[in-house]
C-alpha atoms as a PDB file:
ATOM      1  CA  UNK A   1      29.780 -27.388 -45.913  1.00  0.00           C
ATOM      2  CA  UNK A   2      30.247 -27.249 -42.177  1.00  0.00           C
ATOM      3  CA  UNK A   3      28.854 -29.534 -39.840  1.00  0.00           C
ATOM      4  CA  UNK A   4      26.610 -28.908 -37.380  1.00  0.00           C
ATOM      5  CA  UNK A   5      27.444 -29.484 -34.002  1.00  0.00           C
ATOM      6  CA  UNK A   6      26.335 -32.080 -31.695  1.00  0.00           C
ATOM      7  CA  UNK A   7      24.464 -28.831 -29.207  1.00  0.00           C
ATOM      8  CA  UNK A   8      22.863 -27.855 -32.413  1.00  0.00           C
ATOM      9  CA  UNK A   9      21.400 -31.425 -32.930  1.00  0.00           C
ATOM     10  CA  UNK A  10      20.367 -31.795 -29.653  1.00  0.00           C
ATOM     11  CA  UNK A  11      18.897 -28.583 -29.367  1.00  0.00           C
ATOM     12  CA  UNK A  12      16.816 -29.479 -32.931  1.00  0.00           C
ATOM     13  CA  UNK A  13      16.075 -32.819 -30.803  1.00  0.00           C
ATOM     14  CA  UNK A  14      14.469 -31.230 -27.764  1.00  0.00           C
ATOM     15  CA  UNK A  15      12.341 -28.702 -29.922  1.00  0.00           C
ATOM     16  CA  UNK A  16      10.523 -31.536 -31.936  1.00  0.00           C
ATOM     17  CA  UNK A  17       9.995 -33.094 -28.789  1.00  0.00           C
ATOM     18  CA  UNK A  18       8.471 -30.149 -26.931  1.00  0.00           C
ATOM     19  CA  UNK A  19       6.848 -29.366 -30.577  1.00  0.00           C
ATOM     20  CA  UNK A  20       5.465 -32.756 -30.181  1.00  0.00           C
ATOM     21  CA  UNK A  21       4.247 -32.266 -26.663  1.00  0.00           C
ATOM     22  CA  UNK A  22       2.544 -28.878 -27.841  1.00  0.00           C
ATOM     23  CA  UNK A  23       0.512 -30.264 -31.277  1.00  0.00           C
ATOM     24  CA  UNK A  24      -0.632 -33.464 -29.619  1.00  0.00           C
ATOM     25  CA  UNK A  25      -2.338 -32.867 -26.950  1.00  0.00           C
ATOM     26  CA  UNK A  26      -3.592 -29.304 -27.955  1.00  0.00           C
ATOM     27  CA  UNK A  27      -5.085 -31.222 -31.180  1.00  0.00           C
ATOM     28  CA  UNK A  28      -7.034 -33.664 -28.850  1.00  0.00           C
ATOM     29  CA  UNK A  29      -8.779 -31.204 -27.165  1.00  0.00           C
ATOM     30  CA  UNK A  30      -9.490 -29.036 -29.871  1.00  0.00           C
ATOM     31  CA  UNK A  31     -10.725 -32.717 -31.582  1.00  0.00           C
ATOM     32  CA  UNK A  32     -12.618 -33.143 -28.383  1.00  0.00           C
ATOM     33  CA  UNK A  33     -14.200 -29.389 -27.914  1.00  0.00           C
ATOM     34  CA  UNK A  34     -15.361 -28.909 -31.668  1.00  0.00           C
ATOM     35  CA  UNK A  35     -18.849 -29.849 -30.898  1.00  0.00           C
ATOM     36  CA  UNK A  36     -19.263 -27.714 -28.025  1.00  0.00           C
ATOM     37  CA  UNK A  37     -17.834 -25.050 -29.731  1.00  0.00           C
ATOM     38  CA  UNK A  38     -19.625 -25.559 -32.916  1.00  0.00           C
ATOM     39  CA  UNK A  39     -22.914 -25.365 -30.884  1.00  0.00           C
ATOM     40  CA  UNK A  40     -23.479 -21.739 -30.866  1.00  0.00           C
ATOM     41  CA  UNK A  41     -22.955 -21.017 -34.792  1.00  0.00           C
ATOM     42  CA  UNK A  42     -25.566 -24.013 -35.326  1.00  0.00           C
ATOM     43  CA  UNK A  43     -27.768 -22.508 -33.178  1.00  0.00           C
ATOM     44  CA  UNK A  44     -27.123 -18.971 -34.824  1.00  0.00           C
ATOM     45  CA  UNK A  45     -27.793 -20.681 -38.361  1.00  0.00           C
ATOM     46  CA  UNK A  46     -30.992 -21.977 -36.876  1.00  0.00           C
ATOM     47  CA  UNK A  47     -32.307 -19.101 -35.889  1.00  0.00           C
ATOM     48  CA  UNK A  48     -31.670 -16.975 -38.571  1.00  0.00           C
ATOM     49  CA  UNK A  49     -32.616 -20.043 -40.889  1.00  0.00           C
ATOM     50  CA  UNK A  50     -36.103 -19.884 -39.666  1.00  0.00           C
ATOM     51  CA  UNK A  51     -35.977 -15.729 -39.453  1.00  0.00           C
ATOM     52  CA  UNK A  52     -35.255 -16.112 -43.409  1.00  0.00           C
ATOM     53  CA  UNK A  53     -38.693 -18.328 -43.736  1.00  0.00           C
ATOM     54  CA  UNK A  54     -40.809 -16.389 -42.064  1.00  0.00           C
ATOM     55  CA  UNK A  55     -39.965 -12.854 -43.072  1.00  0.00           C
ATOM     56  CA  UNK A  56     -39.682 -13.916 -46.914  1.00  0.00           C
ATOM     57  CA  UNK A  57     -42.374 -15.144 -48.939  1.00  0.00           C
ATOM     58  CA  UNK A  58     -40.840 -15.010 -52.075  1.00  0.00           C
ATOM     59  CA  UNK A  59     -38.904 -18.521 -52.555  1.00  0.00           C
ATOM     60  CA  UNK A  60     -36.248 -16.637 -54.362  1.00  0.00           C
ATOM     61  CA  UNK A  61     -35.766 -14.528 -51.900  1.00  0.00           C
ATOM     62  CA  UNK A  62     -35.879 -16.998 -49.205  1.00  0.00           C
ATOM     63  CA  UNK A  63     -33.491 -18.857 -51.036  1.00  0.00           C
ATOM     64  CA  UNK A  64     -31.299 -16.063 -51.784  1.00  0.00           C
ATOM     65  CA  UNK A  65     -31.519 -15.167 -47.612  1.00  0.00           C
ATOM     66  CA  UNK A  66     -30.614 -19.079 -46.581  1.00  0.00           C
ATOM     67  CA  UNK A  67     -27.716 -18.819 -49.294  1.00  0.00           C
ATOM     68  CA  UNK A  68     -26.601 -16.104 -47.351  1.00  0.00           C
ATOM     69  CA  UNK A  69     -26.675 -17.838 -44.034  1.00  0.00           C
ATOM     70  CA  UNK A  70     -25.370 -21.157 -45.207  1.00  0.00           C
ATOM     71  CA  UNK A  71     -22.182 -19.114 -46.138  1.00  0.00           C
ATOM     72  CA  UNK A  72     -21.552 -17.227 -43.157  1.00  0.00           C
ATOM     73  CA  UNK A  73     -21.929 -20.748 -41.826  1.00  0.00           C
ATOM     74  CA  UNK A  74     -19.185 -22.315 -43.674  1.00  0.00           C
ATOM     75  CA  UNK A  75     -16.742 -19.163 -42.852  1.00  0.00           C
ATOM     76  CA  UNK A  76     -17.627 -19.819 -39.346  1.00  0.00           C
ATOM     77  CA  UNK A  77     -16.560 -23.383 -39.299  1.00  0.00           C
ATOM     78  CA  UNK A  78     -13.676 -22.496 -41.581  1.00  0.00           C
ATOM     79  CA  UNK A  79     -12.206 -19.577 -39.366  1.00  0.00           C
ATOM     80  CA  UNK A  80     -12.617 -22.185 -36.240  1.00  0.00           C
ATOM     81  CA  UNK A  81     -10.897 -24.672 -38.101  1.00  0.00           C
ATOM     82  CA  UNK A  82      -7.877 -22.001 -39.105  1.00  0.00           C
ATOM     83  CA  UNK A  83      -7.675 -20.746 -35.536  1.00  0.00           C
ATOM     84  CA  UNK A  84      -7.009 -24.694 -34.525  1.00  0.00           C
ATOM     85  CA  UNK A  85      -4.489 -25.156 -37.009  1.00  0.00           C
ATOM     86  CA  UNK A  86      -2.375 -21.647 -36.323  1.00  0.00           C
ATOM     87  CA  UNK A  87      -2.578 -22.107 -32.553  1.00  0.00           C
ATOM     88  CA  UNK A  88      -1.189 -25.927 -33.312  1.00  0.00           C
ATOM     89  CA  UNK A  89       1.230 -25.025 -35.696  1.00  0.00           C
ATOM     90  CA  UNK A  90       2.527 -21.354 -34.885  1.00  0.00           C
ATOM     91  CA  UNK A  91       4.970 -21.544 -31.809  1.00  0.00           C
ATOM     92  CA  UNK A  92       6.495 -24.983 -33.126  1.00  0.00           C
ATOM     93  CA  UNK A  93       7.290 -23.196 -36.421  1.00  0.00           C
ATOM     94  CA  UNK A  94       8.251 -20.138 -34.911  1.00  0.00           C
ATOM     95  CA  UNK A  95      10.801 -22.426 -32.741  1.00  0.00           C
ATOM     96  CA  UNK A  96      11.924 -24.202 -36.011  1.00  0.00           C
ATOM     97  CA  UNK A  97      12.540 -20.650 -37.538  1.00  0.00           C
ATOM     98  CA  UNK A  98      14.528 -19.448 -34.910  1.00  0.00           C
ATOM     99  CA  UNK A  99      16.484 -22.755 -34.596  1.00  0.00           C
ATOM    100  CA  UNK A 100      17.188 -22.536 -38.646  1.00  0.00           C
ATOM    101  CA  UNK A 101      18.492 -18.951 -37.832  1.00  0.00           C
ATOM    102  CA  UNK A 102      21.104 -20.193 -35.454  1.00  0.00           C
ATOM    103  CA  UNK A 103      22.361 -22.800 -37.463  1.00  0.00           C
ATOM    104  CA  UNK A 104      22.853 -20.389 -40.700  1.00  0.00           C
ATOM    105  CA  UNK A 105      24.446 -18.199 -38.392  1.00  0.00           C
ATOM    106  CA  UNK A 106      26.636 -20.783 -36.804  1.00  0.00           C
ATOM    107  CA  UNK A 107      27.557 -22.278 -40.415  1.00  0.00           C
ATOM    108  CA  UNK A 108      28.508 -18.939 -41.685  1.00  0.00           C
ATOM    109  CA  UNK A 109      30.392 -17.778 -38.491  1.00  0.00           C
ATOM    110  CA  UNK A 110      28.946 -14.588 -37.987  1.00  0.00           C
ATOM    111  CA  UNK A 111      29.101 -12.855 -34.874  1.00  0.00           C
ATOM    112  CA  UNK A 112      27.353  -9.760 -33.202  1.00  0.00           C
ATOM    113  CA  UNK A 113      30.422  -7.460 -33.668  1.00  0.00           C
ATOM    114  CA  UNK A 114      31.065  -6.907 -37.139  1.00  0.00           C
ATOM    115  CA  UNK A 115      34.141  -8.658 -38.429  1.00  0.00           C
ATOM    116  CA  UNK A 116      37.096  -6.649 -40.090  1.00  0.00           C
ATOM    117  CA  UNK A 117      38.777  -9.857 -41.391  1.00  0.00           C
ATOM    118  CA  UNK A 118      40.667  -9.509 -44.216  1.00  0.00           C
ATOM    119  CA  UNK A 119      40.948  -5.670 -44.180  1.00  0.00           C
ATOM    120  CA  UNK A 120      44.027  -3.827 -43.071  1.00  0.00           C
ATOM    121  CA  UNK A 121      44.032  -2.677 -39.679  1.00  0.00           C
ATOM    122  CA  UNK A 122      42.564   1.294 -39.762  1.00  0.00           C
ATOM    123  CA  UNK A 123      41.054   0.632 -43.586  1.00  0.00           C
ATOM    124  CA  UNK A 124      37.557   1.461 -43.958  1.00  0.00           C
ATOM    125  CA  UNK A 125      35.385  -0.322 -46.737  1.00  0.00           C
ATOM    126  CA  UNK A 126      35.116   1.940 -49.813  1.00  0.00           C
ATOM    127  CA  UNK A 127      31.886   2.988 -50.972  1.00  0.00           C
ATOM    128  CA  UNK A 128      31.040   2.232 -54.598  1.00  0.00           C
ATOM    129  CA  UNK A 129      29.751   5.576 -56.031  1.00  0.00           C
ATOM    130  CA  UNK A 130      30.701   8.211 -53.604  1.00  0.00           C
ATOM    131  CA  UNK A 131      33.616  10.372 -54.407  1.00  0.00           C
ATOM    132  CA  UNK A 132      36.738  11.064 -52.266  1.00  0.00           C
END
């Protein structure tokens, strides 16, 4: 196995730094906004909470009506709290992805021209399965 070199660390160093510097603070305010944010779909949920009680009579119904708003509710507060963790965790891991890349790359030795190493000089690669 081939070792990484010292840019490569470095490089890995900076990004979980800057990573760092991105989930941090964007996770405080996000922490510190949920409230205000969460203030509209409570209000929604109220309304259409007492919309439910006064158009049905029937406690079933009712029921079956609140049931209805309690779990577009919880998808609200579930989609809010997906959007927070993607925009947290998305560019880090995209970085991280892209910084794995390199280093397979580097390990294997690959380059953007393709490499004829090993073949004679004017030889082409045979094909399996196609005839000559």
């Amino acid at each position: 196995m081939r070792q990484t070199s010292p840019k490569t660390n470095l490089i890995s160093l900076l990004w979980v730094l800057v990573s760092l510097i991105w989930i941090l603070p964007l996770g405080a305010y996000f922490l510190n906004s949920w409230e205000a944010d969460l203030s509209p779909v409570e209000h929604t949920y109220s309304a259409r909470e007492q919309s439910c009680n006064a158009t049905y009579r029937d406690p079933e119904a009712r029921e079956r009506c609140l049931n209805i708003m309690r779990l577009e509710r919880f998808q609200s507060h579930s989609i809010m709290i997906a959007n927070r963790a993607l925009a947290c965790a998305v560019p880090p891991l995209i970085g991280f992805a892209f910084l794995v890349y390199l280093r397979r790359r580097q390990s294997t030795g690959r380059t953007s021209v393709r490499s004829s190493a090993g073949r004679p000089p004017g030889k082409r690669p045979s094909g399996k399965g196609k005839s000559t």
